[in-house]
N, C-alpha and C. Protein backbone atom coordinates (compact mmCIF):
# COMPACT_ATOMS: atom_id res chain seq x y z
N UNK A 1 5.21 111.97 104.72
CA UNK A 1 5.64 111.18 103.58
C UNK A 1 6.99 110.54 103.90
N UNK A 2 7.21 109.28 103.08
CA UNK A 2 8.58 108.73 103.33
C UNK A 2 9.20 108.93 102.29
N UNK A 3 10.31 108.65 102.48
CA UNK A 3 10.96 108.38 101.15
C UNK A 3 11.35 107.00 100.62
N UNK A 4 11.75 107.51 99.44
CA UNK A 4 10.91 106.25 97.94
C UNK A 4 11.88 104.95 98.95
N UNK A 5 12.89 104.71 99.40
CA UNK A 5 13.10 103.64 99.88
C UNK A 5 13.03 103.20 100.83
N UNK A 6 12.48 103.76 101.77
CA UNK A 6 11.63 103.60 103.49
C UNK A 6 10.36 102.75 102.60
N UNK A 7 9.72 103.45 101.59
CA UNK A 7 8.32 103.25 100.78
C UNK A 7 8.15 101.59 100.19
N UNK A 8 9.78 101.69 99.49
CA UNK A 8 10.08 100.36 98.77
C UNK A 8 10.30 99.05 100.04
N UNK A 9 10.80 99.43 101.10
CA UNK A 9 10.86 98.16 102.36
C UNK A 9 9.91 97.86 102.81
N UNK A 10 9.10 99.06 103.06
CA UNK A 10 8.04 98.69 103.82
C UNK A 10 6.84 97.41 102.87
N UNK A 11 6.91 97.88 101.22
CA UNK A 11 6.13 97.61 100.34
C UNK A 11 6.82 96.42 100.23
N UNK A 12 8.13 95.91 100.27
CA UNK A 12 8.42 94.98 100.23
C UNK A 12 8.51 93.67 101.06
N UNK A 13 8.45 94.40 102.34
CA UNK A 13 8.34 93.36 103.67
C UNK A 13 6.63 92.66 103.38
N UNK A 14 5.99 93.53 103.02
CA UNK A 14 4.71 93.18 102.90
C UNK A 14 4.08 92.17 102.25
N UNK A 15 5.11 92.30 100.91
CA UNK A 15 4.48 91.57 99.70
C UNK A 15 5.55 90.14 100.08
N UNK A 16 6.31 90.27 100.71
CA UNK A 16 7.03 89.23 101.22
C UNK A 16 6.14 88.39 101.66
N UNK A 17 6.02 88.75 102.88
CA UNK A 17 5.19 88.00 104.15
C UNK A 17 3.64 87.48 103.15
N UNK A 18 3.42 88.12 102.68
CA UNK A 18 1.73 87.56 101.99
C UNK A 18 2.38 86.48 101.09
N UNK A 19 3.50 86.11 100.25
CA UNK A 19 3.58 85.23 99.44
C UNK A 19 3.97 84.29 100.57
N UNK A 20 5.21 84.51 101.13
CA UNK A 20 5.45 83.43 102.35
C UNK A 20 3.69 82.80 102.70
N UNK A 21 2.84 83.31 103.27
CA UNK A 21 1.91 82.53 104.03
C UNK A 21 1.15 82.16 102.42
N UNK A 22 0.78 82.49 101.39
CA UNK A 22 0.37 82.00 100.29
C UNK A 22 0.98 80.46 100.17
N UNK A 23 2.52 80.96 100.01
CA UNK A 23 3.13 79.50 99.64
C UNK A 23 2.90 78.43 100.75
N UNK A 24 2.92 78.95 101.76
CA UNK A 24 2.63 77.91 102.79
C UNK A 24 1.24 77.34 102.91
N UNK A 25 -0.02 78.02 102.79
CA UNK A 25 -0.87 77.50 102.48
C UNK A 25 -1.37 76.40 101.29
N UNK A 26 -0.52 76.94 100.31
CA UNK A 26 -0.57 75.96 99.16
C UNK A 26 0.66 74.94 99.45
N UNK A 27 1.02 74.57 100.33
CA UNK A 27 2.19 73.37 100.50
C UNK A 27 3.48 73.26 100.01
N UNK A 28 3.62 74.17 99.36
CA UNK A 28 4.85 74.35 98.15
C UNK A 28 6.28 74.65 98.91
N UNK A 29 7.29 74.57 98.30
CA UNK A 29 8.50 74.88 98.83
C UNK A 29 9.05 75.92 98.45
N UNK A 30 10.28 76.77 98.22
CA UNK A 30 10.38 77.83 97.66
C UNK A 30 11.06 77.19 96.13
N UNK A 31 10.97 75.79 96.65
CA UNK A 31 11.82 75.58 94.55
C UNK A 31 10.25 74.95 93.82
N UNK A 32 9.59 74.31 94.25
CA UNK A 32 8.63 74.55 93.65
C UNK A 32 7.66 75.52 93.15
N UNK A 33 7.69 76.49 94.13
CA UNK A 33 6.65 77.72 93.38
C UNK A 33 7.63 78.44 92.29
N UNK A 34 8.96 78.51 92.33
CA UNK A 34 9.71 78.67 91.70
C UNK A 34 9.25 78.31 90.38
N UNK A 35 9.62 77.07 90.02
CA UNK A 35 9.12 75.50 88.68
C UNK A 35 7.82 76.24 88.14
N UNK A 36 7.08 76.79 89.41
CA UNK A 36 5.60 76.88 88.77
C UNK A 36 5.54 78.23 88.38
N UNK A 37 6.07 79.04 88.47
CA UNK A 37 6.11 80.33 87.99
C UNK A 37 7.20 80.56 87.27
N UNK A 38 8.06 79.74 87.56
CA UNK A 38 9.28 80.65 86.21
C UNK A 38 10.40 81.15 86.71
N UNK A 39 10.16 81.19 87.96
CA UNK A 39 11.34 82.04 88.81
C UNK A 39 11.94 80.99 89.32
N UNK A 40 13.55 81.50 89.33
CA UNK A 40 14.87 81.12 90.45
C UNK A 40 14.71 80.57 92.00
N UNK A 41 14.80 79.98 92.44
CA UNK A 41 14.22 79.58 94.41
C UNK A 41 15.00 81.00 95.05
N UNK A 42 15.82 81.01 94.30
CA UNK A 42 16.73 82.27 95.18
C UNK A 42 15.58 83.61 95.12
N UNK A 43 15.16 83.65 93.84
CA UNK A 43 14.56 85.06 93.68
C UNK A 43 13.24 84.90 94.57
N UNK A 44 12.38 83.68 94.75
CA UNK A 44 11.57 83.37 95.85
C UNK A 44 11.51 83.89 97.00
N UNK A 45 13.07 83.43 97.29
CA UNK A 45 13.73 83.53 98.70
C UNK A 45 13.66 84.91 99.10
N UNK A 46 13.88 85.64 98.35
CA UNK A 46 14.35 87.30 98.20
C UNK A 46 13.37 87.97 98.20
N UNK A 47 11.90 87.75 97.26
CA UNK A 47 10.61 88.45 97.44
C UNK A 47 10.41 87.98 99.53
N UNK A 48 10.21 86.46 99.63
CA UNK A 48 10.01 86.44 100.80
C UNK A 48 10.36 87.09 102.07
N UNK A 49 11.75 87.36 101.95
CA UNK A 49 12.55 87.92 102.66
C UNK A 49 12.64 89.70 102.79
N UNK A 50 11.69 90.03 102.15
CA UNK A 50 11.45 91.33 101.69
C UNK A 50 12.77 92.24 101.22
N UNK A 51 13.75 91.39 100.70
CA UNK A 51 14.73 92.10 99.83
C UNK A 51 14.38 92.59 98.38
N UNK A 52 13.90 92.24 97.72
CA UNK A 52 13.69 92.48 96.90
C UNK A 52 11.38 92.80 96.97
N UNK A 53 11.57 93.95 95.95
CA UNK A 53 10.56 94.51 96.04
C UNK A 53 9.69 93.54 94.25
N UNK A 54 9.20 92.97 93.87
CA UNK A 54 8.50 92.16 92.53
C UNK A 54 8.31 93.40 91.98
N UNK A 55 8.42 92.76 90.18
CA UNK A 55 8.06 93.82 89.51
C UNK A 55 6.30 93.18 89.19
N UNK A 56 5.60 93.84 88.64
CA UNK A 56 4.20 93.35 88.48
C UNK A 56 4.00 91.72 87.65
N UNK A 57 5.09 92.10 86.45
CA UNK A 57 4.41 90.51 86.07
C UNK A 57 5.45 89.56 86.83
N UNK A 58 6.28 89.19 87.98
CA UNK A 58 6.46 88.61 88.86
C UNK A 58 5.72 88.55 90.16
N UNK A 59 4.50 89.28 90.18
CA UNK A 59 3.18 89.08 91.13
C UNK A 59 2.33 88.65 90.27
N UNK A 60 2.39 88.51 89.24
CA UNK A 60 1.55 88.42 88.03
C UNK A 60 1.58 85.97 87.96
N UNK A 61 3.22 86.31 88.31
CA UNK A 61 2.93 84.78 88.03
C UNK A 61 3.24 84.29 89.45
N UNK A 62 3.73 84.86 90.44
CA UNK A 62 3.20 84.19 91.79
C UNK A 62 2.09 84.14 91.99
N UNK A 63 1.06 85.11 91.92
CA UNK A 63 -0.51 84.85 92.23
C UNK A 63 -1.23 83.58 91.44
N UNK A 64 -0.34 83.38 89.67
CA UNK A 64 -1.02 82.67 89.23
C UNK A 64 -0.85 81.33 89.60
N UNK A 65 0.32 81.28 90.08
CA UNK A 65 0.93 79.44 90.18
C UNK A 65 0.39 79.96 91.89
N UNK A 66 0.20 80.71 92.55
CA UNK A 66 -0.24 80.39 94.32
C UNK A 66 -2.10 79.76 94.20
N UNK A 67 -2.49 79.95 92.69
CA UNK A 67 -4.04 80.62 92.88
C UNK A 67 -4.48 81.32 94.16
N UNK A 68 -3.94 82.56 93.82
CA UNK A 68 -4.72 84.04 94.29
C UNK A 68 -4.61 84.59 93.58
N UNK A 69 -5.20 85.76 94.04
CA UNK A 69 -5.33 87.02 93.77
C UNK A 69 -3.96 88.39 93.58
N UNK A 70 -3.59 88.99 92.73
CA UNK A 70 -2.51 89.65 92.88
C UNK A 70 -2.85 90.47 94.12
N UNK A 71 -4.11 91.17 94.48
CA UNK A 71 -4.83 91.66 95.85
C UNK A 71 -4.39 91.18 96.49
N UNK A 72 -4.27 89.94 96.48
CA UNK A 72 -3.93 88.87 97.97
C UNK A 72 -2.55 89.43 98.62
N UNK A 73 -1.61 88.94 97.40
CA UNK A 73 -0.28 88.93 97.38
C UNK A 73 0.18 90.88 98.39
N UNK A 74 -1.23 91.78 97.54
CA UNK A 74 -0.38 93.11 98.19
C UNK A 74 -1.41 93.69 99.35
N UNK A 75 -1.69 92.69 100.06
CA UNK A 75 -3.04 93.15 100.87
C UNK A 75 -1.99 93.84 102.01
N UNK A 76 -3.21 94.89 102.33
CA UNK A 76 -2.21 95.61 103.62
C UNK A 76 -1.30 96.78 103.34
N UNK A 77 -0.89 96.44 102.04
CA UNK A 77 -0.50 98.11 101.57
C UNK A 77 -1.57 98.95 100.45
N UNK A 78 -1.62 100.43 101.61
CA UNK A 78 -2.44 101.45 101.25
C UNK A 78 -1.80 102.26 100.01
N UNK A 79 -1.92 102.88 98.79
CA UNK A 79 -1.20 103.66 98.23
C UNK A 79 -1.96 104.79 98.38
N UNK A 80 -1.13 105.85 98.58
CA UNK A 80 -1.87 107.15 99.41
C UNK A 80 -1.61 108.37 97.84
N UNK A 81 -2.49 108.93 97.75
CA UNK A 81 -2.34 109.71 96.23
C UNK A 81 -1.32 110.73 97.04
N UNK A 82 -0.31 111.48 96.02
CA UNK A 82 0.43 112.71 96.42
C UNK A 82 -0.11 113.36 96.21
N UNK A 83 0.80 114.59 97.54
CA UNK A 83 0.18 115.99 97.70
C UNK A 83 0.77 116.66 96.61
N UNK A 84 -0.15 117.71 96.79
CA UNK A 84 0.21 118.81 94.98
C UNK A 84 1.44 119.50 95.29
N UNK A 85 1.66 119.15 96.35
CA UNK A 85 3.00 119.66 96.57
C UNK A 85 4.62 118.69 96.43
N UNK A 86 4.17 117.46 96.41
CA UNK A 86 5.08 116.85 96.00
C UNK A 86 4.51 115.85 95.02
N UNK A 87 4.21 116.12 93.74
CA UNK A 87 3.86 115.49 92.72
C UNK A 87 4.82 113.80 92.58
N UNK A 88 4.26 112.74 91.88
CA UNK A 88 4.88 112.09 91.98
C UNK A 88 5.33 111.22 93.28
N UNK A 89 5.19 111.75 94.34
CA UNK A 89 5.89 110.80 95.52
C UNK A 89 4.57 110.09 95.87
N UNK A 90 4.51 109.23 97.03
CA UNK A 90 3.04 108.19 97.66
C UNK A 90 3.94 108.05 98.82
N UNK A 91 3.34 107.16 99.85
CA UNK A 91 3.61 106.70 101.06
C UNK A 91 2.73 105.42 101.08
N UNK A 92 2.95 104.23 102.15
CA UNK A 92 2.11 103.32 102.27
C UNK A 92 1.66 103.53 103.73
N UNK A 93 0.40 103.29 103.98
CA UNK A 93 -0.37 103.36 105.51
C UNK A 93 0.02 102.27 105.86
N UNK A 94 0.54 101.89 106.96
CA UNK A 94 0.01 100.63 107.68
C UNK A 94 -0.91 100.14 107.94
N UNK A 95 -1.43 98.82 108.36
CA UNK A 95 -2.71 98.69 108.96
C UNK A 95 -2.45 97.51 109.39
């Protein structure tokens, strides 16, 4: 198991990189998907950059203004159920 902020980078590099190639597929810039969702270019910048980890309804309106899937956006991270021994914690698999 990792811990919760090894958990949160890894989850965040991830969901980075999938909006990065989203936005790029849809042609957009980071101030436009911005316009189209609601969000700051900076805060764009920051999911992309895997600094910042999205809360759900900020995958909620990138998926909607990328048209995808919120799936799309978190493909590649596994959430692994906790052991009964550490209730509460997860890890993400790679793949």
């Amino acid at each position: 198991m990792s811990d919760g902020r090894q958990v949160d980078r890894v989850a965040a590099e991830r969901i980075g990189r999938n909006v990065f190639m989203a936005r790029r597929r849809a042609g957009l810039s980071q101030e436009e998907l911005g316009v189209l969702a609601g969000l700051h270019r900076t805060e764009i910048g920051m999911v992309e950059n895997g600094e910042r980890l999205p809360r759900v309804d900020t995958l909620l309106k990138l998926a909607f203004s990328l048209a995808v899937r919120v799936e799309d956006l978190v493909a590649g991270i596994e959430w692994i159920a906790p052991a009964p021994s550490h209730p509460g914690s997860f890890a993400i698999a790679r793949s």
